[in-house]
Protein backbone atom coordinates (compact mmCIF):
# COMPACT_ATOMS: atom_id res chain seq x y z
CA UNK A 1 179.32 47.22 32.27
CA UNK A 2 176.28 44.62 33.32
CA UNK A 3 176.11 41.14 32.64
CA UNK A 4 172.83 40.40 31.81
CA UNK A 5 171.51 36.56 31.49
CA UNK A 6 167.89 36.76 30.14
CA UNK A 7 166.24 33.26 31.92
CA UNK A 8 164.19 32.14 28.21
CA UNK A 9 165.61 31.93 25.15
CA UNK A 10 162.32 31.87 23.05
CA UNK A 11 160.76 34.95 24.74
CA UNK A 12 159.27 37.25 22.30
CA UNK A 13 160.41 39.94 25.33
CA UNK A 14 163.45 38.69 26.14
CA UNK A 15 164.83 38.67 22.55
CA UNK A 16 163.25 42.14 21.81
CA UNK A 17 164.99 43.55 24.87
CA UNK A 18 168.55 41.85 23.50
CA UNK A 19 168.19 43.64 20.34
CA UNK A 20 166.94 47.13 21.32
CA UNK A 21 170.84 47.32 23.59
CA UNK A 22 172.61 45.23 20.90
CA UNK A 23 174.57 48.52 19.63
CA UNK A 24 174.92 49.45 23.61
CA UNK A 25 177.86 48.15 24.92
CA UNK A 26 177.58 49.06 28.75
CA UNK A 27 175.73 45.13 28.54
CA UNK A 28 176.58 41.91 27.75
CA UNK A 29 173.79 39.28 27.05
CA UNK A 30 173.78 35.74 27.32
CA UNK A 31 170.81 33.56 27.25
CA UNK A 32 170.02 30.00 29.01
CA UNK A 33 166.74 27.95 28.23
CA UNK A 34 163.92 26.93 30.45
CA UNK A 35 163.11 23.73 29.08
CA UNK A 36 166.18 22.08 29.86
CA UNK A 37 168.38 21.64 32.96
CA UNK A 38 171.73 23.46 32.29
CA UNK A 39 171.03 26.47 34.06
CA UNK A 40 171.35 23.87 37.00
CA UNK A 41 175.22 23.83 36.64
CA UNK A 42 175.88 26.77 34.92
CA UNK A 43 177.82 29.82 36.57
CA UNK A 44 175.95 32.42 38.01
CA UNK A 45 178.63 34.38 39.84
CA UNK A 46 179.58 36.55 37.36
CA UNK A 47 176.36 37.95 36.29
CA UNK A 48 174.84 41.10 37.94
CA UNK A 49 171.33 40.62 37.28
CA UNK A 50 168.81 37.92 35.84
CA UNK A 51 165.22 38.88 34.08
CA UNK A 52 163.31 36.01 33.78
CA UNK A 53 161.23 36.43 31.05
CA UNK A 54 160.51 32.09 31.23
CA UNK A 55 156.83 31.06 31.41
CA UNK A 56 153.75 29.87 30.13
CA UNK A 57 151.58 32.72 28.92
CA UNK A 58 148.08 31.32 27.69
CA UNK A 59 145.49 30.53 30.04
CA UNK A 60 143.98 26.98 30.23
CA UNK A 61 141.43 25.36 31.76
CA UNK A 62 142.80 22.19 31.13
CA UNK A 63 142.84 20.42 34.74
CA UNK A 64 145.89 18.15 33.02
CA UNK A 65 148.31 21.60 32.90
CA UNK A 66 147.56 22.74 36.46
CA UNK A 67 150.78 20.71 37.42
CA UNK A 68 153.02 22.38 34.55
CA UNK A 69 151.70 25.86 35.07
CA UNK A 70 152.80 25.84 39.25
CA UNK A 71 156.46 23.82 37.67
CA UNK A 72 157.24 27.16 35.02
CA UNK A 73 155.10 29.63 36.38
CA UNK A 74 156.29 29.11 40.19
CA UNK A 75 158.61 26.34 40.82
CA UNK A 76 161.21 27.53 38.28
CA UNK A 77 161.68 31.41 38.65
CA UNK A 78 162.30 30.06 42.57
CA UNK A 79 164.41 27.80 41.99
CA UNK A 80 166.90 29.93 39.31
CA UNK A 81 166.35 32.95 42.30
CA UNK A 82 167.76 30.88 44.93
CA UNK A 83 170.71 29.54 42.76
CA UNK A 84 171.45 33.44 41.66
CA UNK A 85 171.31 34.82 45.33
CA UNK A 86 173.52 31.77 46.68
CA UNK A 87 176.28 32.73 43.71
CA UNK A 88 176.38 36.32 44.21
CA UNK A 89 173.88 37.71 41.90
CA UNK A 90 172.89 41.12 42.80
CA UNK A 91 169.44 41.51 41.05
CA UNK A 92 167.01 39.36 39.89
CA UNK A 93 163.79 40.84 37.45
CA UNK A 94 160.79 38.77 37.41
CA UNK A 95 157.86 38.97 34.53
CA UNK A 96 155.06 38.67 36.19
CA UNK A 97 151.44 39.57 34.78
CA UNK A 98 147.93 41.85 35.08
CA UNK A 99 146.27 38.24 35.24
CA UNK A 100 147.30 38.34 39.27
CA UNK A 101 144.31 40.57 39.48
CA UNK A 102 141.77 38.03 37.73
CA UNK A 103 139.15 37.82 34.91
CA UNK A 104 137.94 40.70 33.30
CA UNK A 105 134.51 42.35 33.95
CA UNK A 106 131.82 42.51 31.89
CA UNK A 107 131.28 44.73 28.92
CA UNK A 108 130.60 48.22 30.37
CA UNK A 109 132.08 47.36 33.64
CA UNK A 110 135.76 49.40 34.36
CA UNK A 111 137.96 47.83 36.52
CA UNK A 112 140.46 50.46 38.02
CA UNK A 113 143.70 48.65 39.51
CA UNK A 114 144.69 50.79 42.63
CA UNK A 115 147.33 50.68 45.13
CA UNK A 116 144.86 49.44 47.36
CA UNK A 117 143.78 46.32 44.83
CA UNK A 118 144.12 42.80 46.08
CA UNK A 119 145.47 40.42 43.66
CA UNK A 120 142.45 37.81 43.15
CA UNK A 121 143.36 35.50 40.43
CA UNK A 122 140.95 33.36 39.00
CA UNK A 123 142.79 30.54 37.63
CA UNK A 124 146.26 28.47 38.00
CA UNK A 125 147.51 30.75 35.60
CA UNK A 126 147.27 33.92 37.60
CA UNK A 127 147.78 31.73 40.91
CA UNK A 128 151.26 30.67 39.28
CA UNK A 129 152.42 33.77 38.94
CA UNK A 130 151.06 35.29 42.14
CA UNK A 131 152.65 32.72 44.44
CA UNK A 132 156.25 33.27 42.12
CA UNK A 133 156.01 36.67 43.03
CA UNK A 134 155.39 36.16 47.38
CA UNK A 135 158.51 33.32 46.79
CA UNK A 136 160.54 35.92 45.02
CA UNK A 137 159.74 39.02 47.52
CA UNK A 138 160.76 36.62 50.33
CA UNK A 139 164.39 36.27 48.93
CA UNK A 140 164.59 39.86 48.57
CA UNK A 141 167.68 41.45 51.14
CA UNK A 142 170.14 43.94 51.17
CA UNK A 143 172.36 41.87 48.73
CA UNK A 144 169.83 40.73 46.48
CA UNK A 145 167.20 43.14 44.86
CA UNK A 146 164.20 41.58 43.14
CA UNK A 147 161.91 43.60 40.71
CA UNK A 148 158.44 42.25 40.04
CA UNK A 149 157.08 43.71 36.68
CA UNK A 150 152.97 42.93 36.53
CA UNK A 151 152.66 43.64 32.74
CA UNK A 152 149.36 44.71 30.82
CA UNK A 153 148.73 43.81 27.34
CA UNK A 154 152.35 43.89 25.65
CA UNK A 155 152.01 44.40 21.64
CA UNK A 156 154.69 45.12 19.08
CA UNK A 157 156.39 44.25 15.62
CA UNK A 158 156.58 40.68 15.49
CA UNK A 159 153.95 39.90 18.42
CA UNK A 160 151.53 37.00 18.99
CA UNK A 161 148.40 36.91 20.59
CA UNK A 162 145.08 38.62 20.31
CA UNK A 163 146.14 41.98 18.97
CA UNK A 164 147.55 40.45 16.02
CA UNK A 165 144.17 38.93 15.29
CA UNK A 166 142.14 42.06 16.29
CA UNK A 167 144.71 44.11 13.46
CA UNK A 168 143.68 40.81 10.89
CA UNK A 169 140.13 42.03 11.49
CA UNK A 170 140.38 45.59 11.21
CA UNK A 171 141.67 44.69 7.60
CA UNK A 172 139.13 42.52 6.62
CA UNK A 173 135.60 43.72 8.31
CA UNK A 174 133.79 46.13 6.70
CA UNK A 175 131.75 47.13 10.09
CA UNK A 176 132.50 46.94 13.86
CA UNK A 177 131.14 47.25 16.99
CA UNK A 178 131.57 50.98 18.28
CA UNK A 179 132.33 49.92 21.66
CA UNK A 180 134.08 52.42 24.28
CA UNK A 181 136.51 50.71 26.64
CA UNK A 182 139.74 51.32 28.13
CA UNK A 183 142.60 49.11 28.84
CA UNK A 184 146.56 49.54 29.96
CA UNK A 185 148.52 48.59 27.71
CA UNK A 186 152.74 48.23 26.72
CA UNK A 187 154.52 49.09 23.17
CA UNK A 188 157.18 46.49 23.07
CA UNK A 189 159.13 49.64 22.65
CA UNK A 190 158.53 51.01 25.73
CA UNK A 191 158.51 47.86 27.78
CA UNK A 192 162.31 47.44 26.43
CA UNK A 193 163.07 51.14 27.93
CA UNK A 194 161.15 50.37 31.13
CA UNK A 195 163.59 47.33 31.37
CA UNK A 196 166.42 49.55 30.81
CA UNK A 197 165.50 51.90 33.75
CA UNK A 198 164.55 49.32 35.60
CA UNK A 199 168.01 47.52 35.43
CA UNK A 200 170.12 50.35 35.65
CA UNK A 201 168.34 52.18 38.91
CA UNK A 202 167.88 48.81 40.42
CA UNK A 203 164.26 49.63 41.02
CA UNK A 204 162.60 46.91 43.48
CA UNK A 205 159.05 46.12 44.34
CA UNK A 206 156.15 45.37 42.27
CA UNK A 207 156.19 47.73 39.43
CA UNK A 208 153.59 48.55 36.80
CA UNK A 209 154.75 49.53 33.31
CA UNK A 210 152.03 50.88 31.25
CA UNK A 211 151.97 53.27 27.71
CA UNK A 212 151.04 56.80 28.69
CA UNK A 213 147.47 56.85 27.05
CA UNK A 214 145.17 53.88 28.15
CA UNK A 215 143.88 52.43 24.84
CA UNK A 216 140.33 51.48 23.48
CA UNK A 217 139.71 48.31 21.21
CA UNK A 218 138.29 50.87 18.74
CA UNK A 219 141.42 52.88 18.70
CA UNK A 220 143.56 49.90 17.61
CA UNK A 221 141.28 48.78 15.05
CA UNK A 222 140.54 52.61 13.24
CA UNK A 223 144.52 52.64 13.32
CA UNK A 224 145.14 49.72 12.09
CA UNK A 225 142.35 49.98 9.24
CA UNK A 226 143.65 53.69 8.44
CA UNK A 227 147.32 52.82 8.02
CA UNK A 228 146.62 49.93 6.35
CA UNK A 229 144.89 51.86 4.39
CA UNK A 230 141.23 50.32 4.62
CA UNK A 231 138.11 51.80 4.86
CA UNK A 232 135.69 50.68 7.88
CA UNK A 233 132.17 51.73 9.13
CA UNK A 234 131.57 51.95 13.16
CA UNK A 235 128.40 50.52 14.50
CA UNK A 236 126.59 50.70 17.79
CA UNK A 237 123.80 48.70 16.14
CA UNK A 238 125.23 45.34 18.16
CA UNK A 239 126.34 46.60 21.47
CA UNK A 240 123.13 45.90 23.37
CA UNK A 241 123.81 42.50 21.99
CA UNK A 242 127.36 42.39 22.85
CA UNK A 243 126.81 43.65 26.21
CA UNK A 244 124.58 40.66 27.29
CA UNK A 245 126.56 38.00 26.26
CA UNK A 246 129.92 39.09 27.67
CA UNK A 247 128.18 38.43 31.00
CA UNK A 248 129.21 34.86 30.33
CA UNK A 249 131.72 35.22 26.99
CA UNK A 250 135.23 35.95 28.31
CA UNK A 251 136.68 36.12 24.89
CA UNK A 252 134.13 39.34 24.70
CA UNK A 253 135.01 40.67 27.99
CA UNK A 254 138.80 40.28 27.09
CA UNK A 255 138.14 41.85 23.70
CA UNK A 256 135.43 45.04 24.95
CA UNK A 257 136.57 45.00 28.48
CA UNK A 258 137.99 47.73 30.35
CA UNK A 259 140.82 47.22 32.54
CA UNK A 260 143.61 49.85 33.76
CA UNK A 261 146.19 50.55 36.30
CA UNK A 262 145.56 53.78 37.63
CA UNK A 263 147.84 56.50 36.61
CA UNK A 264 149.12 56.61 40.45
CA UNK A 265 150.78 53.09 39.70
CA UNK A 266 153.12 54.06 37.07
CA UNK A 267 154.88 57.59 38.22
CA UNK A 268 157.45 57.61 35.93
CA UNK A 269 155.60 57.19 32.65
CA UNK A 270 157.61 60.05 30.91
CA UNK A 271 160.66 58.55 31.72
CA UNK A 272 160.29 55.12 29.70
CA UNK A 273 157.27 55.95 27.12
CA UNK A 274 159.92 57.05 24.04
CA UNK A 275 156.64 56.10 21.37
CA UNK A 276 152.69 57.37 21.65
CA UNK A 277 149.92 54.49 21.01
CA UNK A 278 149.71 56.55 17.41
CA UNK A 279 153.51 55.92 16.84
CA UNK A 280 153.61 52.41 18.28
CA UNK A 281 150.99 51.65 15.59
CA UNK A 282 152.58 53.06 12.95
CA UNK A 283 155.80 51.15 13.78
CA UNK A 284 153.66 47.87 14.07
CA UNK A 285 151.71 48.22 10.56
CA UNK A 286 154.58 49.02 8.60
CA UNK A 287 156.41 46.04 10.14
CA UNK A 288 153.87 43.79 9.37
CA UNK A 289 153.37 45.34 5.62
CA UNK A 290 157.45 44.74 4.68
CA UNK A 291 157.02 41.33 6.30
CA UNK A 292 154.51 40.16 3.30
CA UNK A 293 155.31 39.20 0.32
């Protein structure tokens, strides 16, 4: 049996993993939160392994939450590391993000994550996480394994974020832009079996979960208008449009943009993808159709 302790109680991840091995009793859960200081005296020593799903997710550009960012994005996963290593804790699994790699490119612009890709991040965000992950990799020894997960996009029943709002628009639009773009993506669903693997192989390094098809924003909104059971016209009519002003519009460039790990990233895609984009979508509209009234 492992002892799990997931390092965020809130986390939309971290509860989602909880409840996908609820009914699996080779694990024991327990959760501590970030925004206090027990974890400081609590017991680590009979854990095996910590996934610290803790942190803030949203970019700013508020100069005023540079400070907080480097304190939860850096400072923290450190700190609970160190404490985990010192009491015997054999594994510690990190949540770290695609934002390492910085901004998106313009619309019509594909950028291709490699192997040989140099994180670049553009902001305190992606610097956060970037410098969590060298402090991590630096505890890393023959008694204490650390996994470092750079996620894509995750989406799922119950998510927040921007795909949420793109699925709001693909129900209410009657035209959209027929823009082709590609992006790496994770089904909550498959993230929780990557997690699985992940925990029980003890897999170390910097790891790069994605779902087995890349996905367009065109894909997710015919989907999402089809099961929903909504009728919408495709357009090319704006993309010249489009185009230009995502040279300086990042919402555009996050919305149109095309950004991937390449398929040499994530070899054991078969082993963790249990749902296709066209199941994960069904799973996420009916969700969201028994959760209204």
């Amino acid at each position: 049996m492992k002892t799990i302790l997931i390092f965020g109680e809130a986390s939309y991840i971290g509860q989602s993993f909880c409840y996908y091995l609820k009914t699996n009793l080779d694990y024991t859960f327990s959760f501590k939160s970030s925004k206090t200081l027990e974890w400081q005296s609590a017991d680590f020593s009979n854990l095996d392994v910590i996934l610290h799903v803790a942190g803030l997710a949203h970019v700013s550009t508020d100069p005023s939450m540079e400070n907080l960012y480097y304190e939860v994005n850096r400072d923290l996963p450190i700190a609970v590391a160190r404490k985990a290593k010192a009491e015997g804790v054999k594994h510690f699994v990190f949540l770290s993000s695609m934002i390492v790699y910085g901004d998106d490119l313009p619309i019509g612009q594909e950028s291709v994550i490699t192997g040989a890709t140099l994180p670049a991040p553009a902001n305190f965000y992606g610097k956060s996480k970037l410098q969590a992950e060298e402090g991590l990799l630096a505890l890393q020894d023959d008694s204490f394994a650390v996994s470092i997960i750079r996620l894509p996009m995750v989406y799922g029943e119950g998510c927040k974020g921007n795909f949420p709002k793109l699925v709001s628009l693909a129900r209410k639009l009657p035209v959209f832009p027929a823009l082709d773009n590609h992006r790496s993506m994770i089904y909550i669903g498959n993230l929780c079996a990557f997690l699985k693997m992940v925990i029980d192989t003890k897999m170390t390094g910097i790891l790069f979960p994605q779902n087995t098809e890349y996905v367009s924003t065109l894909d997710i909104v015919r989907h999402a208008a089809r099961l929903s059971g909504r009728k919408i016209f495709f357009t090319r009519i704006f993309n010249p449009l489009l185009i230009t002003i995502s040279q300086k519009a990042g919402v555009l460039r996050k919305l149109f943009g095309s950004k991937v790990y390449s398929r040499s990233l994530s070899p054991d895609l078969e082993s963790y993808n249990v749902y296709t984009f066209e199941q994960s979508m069904e799973r996420y509209i009916a969700s969201t159709i028994k959760d209204q009234p």
